[in-house]
C-alpha atoms as a PDB file:
ATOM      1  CA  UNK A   1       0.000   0.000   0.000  1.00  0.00           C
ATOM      2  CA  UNK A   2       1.376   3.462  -0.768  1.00  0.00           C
ATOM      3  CA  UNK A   3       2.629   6.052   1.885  1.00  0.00           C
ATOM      4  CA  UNK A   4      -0.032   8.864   2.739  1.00  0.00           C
ATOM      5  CA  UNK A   5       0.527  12.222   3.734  1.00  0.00           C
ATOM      6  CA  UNK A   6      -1.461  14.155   5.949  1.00  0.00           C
ATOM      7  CA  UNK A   7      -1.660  17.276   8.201  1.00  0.00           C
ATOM      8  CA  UNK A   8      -2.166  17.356  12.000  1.00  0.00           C
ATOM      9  CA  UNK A   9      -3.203  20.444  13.948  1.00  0.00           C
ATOM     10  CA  UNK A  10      -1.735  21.882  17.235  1.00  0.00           C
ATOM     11  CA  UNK A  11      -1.540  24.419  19.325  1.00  0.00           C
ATOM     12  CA  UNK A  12       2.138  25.490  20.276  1.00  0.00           C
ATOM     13  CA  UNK A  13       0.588  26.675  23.948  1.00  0.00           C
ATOM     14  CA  UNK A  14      -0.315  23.272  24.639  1.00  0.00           C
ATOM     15  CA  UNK A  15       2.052  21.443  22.587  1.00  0.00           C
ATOM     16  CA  UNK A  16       4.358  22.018  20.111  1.00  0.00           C
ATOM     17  CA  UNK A  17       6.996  21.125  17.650  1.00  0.00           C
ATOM     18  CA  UNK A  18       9.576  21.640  20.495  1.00  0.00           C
ATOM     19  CA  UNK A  19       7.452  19.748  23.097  1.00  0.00           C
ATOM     20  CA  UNK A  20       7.427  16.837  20.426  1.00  0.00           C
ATOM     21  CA  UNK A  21      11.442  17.077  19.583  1.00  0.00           C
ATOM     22  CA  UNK A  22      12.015  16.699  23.652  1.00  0.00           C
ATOM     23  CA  UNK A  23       9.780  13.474  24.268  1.00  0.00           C
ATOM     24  CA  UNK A  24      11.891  10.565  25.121  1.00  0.00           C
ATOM     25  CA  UNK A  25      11.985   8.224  21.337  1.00  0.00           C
ATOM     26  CA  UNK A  26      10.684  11.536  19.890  1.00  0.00           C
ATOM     27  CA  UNK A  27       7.240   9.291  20.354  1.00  0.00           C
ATOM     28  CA  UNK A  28       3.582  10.736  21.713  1.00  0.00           C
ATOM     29  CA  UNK A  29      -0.299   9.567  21.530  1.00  0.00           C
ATOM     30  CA  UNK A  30      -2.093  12.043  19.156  1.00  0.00           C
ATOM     31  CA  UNK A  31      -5.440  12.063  21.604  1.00  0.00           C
ATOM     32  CA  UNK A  32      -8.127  14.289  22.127  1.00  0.00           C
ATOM     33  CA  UNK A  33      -9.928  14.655  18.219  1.00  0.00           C
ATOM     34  CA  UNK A  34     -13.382  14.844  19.111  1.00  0.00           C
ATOM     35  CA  UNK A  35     -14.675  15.657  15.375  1.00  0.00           C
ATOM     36  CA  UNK A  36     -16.136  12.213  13.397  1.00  0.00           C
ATOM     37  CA  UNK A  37     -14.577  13.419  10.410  1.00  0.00           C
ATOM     38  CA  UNK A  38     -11.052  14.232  11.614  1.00  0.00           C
ATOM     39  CA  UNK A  39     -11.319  10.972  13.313  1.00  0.00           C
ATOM     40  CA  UNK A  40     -12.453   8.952  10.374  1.00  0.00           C
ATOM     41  CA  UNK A  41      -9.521  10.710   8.844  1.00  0.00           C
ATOM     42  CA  UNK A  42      -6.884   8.936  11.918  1.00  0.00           C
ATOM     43  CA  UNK A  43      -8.885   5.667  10.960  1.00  0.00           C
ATOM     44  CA  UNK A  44      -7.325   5.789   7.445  1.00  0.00           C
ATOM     45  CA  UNK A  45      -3.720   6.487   8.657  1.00  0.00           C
ATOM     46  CA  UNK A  46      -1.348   3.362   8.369  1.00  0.00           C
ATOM     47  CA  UNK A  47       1.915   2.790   9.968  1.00  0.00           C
ATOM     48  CA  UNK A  48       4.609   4.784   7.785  1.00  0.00           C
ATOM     49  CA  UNK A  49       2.523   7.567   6.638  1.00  0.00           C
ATOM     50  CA  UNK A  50       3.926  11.611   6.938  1.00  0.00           C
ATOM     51  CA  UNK A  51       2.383  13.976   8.444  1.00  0.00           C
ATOM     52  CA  UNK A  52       2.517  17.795   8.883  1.00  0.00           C
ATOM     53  CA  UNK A  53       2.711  19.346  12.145  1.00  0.00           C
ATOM     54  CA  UNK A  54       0.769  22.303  12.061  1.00  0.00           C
ATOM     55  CA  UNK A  55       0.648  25.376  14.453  1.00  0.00           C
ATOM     56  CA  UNK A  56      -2.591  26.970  15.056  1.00  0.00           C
ATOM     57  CA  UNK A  57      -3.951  29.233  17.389  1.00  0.00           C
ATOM     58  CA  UNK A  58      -0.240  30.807  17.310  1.00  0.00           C
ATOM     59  CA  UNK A  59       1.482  34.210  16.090  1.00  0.00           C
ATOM     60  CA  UNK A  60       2.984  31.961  14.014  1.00  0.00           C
ATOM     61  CA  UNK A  61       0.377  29.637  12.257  1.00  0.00           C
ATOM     62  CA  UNK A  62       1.642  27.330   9.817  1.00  0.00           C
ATOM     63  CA  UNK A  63       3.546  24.253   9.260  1.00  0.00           C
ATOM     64  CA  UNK A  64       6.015  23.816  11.524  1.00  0.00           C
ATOM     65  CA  UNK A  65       7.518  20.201  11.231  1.00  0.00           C
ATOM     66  CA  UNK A  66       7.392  16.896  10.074  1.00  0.00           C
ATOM     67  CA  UNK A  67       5.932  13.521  11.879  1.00  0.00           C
ATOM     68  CA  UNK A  68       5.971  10.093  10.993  1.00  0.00           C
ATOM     69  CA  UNK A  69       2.386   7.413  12.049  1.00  0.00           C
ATOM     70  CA  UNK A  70       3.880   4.887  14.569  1.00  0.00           C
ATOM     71  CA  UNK A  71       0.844   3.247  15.624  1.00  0.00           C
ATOM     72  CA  UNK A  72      -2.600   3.021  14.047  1.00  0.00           C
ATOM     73  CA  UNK A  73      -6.086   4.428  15.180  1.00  0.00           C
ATOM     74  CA  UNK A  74      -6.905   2.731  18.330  1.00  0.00           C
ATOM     75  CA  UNK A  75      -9.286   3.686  21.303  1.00  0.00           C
ATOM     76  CA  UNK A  76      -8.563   7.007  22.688  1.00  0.00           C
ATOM     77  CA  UNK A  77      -8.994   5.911  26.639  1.00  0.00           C
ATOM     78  CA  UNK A  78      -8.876   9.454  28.145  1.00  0.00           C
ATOM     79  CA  UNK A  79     -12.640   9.509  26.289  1.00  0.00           C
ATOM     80  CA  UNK A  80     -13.542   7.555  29.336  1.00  0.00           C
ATOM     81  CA  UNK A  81     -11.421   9.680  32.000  1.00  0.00           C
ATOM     82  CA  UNK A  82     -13.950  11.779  33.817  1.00  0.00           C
ATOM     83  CA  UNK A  83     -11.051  14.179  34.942  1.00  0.00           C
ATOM     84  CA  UNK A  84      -9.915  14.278  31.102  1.00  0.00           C
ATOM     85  CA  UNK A  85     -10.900  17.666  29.141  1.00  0.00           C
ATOM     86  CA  UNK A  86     -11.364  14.621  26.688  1.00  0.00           C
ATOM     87  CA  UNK A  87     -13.809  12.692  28.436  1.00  0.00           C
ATOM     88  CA  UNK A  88     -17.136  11.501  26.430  1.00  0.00           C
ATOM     89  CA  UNK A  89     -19.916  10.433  28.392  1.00  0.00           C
ATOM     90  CA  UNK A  90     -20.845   8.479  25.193  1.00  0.00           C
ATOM     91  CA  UNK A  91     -17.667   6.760  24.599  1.00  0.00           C
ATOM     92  CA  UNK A  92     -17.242   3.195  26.350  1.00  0.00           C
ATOM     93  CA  UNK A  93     -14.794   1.014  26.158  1.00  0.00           C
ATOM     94  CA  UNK A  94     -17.613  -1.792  24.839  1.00  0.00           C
ATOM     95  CA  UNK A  95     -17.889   1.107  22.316  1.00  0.00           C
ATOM     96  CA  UNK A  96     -15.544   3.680  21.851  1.00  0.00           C
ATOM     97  CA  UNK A  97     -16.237   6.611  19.950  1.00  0.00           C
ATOM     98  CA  UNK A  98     -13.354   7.985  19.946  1.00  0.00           C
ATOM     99  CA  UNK A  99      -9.377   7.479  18.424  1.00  0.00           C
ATOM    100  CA  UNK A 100      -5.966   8.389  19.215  1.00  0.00           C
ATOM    101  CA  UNK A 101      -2.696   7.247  16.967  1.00  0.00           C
ATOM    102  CA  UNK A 102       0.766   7.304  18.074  1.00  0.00           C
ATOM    103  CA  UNK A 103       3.024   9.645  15.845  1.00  0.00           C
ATOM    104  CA  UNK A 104       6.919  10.087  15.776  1.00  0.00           C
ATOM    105  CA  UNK A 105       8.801  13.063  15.119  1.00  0.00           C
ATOM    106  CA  UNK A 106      10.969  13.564  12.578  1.00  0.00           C
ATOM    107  CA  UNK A 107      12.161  17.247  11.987  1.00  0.00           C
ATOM    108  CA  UNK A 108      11.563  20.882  12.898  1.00  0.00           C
ATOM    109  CA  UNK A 109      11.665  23.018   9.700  1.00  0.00           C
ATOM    110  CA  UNK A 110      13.691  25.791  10.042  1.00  0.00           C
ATOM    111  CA  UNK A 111      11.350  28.187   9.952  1.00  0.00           C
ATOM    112  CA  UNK A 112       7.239  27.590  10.084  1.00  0.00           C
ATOM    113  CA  UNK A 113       5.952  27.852   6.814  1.00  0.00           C
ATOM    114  CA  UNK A 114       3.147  30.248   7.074  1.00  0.00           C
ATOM    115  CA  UNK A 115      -0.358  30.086   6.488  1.00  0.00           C
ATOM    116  CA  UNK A 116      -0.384  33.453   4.748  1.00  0.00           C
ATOM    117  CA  UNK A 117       2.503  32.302   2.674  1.00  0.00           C
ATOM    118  CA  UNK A 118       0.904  28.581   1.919  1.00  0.00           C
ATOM    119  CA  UNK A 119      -2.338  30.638   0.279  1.00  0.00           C
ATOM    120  CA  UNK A 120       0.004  32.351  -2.117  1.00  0.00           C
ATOM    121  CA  UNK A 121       1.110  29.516  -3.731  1.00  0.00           C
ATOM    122  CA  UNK A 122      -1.393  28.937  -6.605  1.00  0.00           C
ATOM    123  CA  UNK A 123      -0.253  24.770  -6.583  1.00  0.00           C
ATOM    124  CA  UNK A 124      -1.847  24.169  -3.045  1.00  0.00           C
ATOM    125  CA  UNK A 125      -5.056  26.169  -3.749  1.00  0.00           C
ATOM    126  CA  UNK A 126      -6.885  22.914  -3.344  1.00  0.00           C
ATOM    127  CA  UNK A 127      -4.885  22.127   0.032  1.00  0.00           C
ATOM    128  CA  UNK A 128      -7.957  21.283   2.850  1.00  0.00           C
ATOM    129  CA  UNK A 129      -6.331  23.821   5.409  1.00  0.00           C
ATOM    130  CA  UNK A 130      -6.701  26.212   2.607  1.00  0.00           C
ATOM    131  CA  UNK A 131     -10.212  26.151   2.376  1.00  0.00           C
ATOM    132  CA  UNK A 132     -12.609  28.833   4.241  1.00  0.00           C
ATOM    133  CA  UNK A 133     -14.130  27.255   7.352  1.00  0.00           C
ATOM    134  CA  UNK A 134     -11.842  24.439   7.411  1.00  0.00           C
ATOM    135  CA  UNK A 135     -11.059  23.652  11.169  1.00  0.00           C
ATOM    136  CA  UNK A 136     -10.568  19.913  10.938  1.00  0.00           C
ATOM    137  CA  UNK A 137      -7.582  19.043  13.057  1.00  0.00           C
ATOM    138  CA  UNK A 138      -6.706  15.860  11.069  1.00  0.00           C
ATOM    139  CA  UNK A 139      -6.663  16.598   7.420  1.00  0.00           C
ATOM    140  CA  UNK A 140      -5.444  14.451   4.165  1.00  0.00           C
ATOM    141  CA  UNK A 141      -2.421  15.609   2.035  1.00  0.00           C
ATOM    142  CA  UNK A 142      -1.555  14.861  -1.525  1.00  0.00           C
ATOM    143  CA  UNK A 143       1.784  13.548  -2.377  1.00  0.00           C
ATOM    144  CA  UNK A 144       2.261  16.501  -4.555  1.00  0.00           C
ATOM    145  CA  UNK A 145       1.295  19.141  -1.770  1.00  0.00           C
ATOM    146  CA  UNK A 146       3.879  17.713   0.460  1.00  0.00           C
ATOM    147  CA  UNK A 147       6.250  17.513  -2.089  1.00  0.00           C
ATOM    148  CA  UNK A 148       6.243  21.254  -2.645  1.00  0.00           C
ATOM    149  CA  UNK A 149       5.945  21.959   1.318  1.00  0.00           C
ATOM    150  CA  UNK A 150       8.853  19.711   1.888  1.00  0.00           C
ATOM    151  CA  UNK A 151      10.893  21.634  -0.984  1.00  0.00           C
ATOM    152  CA  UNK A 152       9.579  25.252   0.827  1.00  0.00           C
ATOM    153  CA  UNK A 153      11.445  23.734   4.224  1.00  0.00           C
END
């Protein structure tokens, strides 16, 4: 099966492309996506895909590393933590609702790759995070649109 690529949202306050670099193996859970789609999205990650590591909420929003899928979709257990800002009164663990994947890092650009700077390039106009309204924190990635953001690193 072919690699995928795909884009993962964070915020830098909470954790960021440093926080990731400093984790012992470089390896953390990728918990708390409480949107069906963005989750459906972690369902159809496989071990070896790429992923973008994008800061939002930031003075600096925009791509600012590169991460690696460790670990497929499987249950994300703080859904059934009642002291977890993640917990889901809906979720069980007969029936979880809810997914987390494991994800590796691999690299912090150089310099985060800007939102503002990502719209002017005409060849990612079809990019997800692109689109008005988008606020999906899991998002797919063609080959070709990671290409050209690995090239702008």
């Amino acid at each position: 099966m072919a690699r995928k690529y795909w884009l993962i949202k964070t915020e830098p306050s909470v954790f960021s492309i440093d926080d990731f670099k400093k984790l012992p193996n470089e390896i953390t859970a990728w918990e708390g996506v409480r949107n069906y789609q963005a989750r459906n999205f972690m369902r159809e990650m496989k071990k070896g895909d790429l992923l973008l590591i994008y800061h939002s909420n930031a003075d600096n929003t925009g791509i600012a590393g590169i991460g690696e899928l460790v670990k497929e979709a499987y249950p994300d257990h703080f859904s059934w933590d009642k002291k977890s800002q993640y917990f889901d009164p809906g979720s069980t663990i007969e029936k979880p609702r809810w997914d987390m994947v494991d994800i590796k890092f691999v690299k912090k650009l150089k310099r985060v790759i800007e939102l503002s700077h990502l719209k002017e390039i005409v060849s990612l106009k079809d990019m997800l995070i692109l689109r008005k309204g988008n606020r999906l924190s899991v998002t797919p990635v063609s080959e070709v649109e990671f290409d050209i953001i690995s090239k702008l690193a």
